[in-house]
Protein backbone atom coordinates (compact mmCIF):
# COMPACT_ATOMS: atom_id res chain seq x y z
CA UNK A 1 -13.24 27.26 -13.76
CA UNK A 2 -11.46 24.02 -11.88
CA UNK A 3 -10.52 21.56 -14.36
CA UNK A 4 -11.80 18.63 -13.30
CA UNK A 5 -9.40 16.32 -14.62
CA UNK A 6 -6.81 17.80 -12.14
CA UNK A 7 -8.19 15.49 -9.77
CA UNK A 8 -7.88 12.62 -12.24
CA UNK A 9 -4.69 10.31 -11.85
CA UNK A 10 -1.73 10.54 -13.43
CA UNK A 11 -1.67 8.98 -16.73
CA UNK A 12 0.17 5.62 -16.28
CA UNK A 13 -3.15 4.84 -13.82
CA UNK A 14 -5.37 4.83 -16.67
CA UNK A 15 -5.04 0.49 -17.37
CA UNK A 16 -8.30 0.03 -18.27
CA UNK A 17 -9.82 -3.69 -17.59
CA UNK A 18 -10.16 -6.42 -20.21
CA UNK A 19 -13.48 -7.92 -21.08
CA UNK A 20 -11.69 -10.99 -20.48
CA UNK A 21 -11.02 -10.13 -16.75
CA UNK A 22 -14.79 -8.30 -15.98
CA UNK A 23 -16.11 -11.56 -17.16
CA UNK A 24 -14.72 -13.56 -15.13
CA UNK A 25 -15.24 -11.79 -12.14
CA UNK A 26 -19.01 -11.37 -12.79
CA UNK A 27 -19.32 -15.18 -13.94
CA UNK A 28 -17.20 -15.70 -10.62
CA UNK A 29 -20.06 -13.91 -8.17
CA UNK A 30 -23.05 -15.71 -10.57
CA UNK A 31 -22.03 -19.07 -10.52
CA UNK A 32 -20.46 -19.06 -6.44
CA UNK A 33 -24.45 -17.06 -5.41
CA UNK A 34 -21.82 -14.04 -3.89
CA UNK A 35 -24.37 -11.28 -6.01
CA UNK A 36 -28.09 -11.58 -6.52
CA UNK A 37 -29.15 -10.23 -9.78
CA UNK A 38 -31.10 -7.76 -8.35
CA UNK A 39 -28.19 -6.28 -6.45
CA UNK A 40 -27.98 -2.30 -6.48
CA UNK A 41 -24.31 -1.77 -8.15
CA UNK A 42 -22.32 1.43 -7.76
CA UNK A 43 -19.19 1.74 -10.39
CA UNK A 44 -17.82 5.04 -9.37
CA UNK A 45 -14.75 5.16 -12.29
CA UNK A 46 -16.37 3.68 -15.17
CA UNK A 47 -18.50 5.00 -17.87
CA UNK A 48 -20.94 3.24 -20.61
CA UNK A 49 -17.34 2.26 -22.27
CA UNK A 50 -16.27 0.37 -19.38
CA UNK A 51 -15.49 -3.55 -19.62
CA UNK A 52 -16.41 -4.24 -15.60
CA UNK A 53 -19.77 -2.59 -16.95
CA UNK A 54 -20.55 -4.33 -19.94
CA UNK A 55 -19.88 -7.96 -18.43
CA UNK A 56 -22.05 -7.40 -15.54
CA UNK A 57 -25.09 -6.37 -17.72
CA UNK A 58 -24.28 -8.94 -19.80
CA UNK A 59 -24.82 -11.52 -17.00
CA UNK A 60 -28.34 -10.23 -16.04
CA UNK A 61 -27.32 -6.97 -13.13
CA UNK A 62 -29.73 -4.34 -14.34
CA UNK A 63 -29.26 -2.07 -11.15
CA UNK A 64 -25.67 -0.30 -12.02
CA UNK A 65 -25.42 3.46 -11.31
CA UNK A 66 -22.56 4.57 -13.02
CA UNK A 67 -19.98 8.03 -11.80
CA UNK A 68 -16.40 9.38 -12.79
CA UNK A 69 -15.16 12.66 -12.97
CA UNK A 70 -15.55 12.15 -17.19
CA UNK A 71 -19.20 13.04 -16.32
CA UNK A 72 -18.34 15.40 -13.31
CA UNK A 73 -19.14 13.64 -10.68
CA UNK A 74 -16.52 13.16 -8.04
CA UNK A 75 -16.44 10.16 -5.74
CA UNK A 76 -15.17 11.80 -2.96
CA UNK A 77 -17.49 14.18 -2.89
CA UNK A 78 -20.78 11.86 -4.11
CA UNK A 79 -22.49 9.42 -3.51
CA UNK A 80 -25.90 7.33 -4.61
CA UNK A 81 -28.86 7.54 -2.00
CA UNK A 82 -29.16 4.20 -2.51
CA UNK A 83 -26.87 1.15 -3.48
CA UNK A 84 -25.21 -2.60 -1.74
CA UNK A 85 -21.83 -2.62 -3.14
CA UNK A 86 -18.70 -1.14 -5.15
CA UNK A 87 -17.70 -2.71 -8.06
CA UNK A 88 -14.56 -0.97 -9.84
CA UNK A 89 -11.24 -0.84 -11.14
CA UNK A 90 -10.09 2.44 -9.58
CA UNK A 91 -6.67 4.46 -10.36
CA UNK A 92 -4.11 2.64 -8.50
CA UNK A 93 -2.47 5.80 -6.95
CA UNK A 94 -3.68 7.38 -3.99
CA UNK A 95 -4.88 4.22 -1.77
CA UNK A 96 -4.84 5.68 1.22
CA UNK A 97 -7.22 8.49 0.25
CA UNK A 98 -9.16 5.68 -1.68
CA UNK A 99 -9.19 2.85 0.76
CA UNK A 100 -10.51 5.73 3.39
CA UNK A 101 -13.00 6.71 1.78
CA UNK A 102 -14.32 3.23 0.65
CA UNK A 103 -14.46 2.00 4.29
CA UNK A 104 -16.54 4.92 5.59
CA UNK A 105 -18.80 4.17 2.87
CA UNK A 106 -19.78 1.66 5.37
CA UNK A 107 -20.87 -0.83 2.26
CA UNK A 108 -19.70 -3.65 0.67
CA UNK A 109 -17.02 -3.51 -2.21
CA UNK A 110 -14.96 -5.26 -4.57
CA UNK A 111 -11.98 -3.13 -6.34
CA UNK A 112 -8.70 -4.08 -8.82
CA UNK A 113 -6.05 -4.12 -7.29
CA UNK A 114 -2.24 -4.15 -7.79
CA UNK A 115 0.78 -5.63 -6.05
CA UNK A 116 1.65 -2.19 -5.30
CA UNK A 117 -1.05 -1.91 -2.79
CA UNK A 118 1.06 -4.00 -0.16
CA UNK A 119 4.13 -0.75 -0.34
CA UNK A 120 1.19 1.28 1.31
CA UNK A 121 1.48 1.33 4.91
CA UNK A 122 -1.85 3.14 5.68
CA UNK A 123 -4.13 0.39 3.15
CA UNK A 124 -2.06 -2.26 4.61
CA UNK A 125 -3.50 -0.96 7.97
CA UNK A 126 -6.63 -0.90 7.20
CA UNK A 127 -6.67 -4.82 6.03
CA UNK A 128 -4.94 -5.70 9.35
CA UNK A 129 -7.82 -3.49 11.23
CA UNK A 130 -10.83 -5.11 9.67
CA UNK A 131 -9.17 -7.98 9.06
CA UNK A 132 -12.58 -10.32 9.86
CA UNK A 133 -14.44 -8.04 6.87
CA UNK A 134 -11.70 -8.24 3.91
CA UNK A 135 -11.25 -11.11 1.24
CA UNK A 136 -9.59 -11.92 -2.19
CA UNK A 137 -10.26 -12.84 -5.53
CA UNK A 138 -7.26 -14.14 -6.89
CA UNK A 139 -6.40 -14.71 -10.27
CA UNK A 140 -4.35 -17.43 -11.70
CA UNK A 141 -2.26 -15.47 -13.96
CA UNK A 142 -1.22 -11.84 -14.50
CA UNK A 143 -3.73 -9.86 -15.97
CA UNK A 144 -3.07 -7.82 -19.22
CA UNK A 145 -5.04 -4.19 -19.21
CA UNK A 146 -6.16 -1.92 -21.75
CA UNK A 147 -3.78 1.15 -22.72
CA UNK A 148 -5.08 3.96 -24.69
CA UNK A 149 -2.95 4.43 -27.90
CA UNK A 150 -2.68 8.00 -28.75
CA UNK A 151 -1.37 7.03 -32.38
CA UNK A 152 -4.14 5.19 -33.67
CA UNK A 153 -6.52 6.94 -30.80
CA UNK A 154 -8.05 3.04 -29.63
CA UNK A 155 -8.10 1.39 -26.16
CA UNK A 156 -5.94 -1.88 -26.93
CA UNK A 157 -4.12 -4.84 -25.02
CA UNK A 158 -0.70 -6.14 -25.29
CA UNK A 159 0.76 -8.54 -26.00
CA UNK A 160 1.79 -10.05 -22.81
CA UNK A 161 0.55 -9.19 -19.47
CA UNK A 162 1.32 -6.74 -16.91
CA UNK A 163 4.75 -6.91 -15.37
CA UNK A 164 3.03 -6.86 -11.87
CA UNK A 165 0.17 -9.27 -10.43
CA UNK A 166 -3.41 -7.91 -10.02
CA UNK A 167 -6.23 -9.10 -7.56
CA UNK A 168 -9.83 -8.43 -6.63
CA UNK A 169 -9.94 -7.14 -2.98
CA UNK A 170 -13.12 -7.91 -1.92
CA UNK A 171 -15.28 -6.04 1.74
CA UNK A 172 -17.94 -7.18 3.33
CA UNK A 173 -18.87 -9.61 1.11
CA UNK A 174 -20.50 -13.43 1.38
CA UNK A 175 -17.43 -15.26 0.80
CA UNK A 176 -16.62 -17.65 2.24
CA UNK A 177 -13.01 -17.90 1.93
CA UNK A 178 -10.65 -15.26 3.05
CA UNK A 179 -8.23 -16.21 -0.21
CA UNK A 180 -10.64 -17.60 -3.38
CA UNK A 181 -8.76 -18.71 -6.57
CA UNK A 182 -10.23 -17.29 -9.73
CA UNK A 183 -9.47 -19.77 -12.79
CA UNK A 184 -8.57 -18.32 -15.99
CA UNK A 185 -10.93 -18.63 -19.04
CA UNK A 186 -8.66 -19.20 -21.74
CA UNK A 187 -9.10 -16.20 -23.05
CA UNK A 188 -5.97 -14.02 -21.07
CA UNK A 189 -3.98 -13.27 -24.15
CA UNK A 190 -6.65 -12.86 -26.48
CA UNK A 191 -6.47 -9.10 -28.42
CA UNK A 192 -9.05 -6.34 -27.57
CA UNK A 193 -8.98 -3.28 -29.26
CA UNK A 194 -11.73 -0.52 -28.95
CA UNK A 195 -12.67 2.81 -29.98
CA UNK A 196 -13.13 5.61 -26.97
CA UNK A 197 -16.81 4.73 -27.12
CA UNK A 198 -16.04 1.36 -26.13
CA UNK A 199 -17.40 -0.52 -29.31
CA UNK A 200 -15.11 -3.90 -30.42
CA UNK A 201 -12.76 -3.18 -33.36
CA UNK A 202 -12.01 -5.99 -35.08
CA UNK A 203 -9.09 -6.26 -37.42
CA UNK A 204 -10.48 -6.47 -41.03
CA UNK A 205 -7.19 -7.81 -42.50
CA UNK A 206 -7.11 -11.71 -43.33
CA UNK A 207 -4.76 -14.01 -41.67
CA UNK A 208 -2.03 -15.64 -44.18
CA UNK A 209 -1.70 -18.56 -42.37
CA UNK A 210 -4.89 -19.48 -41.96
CA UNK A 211 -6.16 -19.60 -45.74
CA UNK A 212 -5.77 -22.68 -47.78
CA UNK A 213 -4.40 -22.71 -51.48
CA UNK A 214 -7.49 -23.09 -52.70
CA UNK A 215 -8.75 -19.92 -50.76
CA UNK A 216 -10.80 -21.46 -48.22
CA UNK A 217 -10.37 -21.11 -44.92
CA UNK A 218 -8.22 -24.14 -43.29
């Protein structure tokens, strides 16, 4: 039998997204009328557990099919019979097979993006083909991803962020804009840690500095 997780990147592409950064996109597309509620969402690498997943149905989408090859279902070889746009953080290697793939999708998409993507010649051609059709989200600051830690088996940030600058590359959309600044939240360096099922785990220990002599909290 094919192991499906052959297909799978290699493990340094599994940076999972931060609540932090799925909110902001999805308050991003509420508040600037870029995604009606109502809109049929496809997130092809995500599960229940995902972060891009939870902050979208937390801002009123009810219409998100969700795929990845944890659930056997390939994106290369499936698709929905019905959706209007691609919402995802996919594995950052293998763009050219990825960005191919996307754009004879013939829909609409928004995907994370790295740096990186700018040392491939092929996705670079495709943004310089359809130039008219692409746009950017753009973050102010680095972002800072989720690693899995085998040690304590949890999904947890760092302490600082990446060492490379991410973006939202954005198809077919309704912006406006071909660049669009995305403001932080205030929230970049805050610590997330979850469990593989993708429930919060919050750190039961108390804080030293933050408890008075009297044992109230300061």
């Amino acid at each position: 039998m094919t192991n499906i997780y052959n297909r799978m990147a290699i493990k340094k592409d599994e940076c999972y997204t931060s609540y932090c950064e799925a909110e902001k996109l999805a308050k991003y597309l509420v508040e600037n009328e870029i995604l009606p509620e109502d809109a049929k969402i496809w997130m092809p690498f995500d599960t229940h557990a995902s972060n891009i997943y939870k902050a979208f149905v937390n801002y009123g989408y009810k219409k998100i099919f969700l795929s990845s090859l944890e659930i056997g279902i390939d994106f290369y070889l499936y698709q929905p019979s019905e959706f209007d746009i691609i919402i995802t953080n996919p594995p950052f290697s293998n763009r050219t097979s990825l960005m191919r793939r996307l754009i004879n999708l013939g829909k609409p998409f928004i995907i994370l993006q790295a740096s990186q993507f700018f040392n491939n010649q092929f996705a670079v051609g495709f943004l310089c083909q359809l130039s008219d059709d692409f746009e950017f989200i753009l973050p102010r600051s680095r972002m800072n991803f989720l690693l899995y830690n085998k040690k304590s088996d949890v999904i947890m940030s760092s302490k600082s962020a990446a060492s490379f600058y991410s973006f939202w590359l954005c198809y077919k959309t309704k912006l406006t804009k071909t660049f669009n600044h995305l403001p932080d939240s205030g929230k970049e360096r805050d610590f997330e840690k979850f469990d593989m099922n993708g429930n919060i785990i919050k750190d039961s220990h108390y804080n030293l500095f933050s408890i008075c002599k009297d044992g109230a909290s300061c």
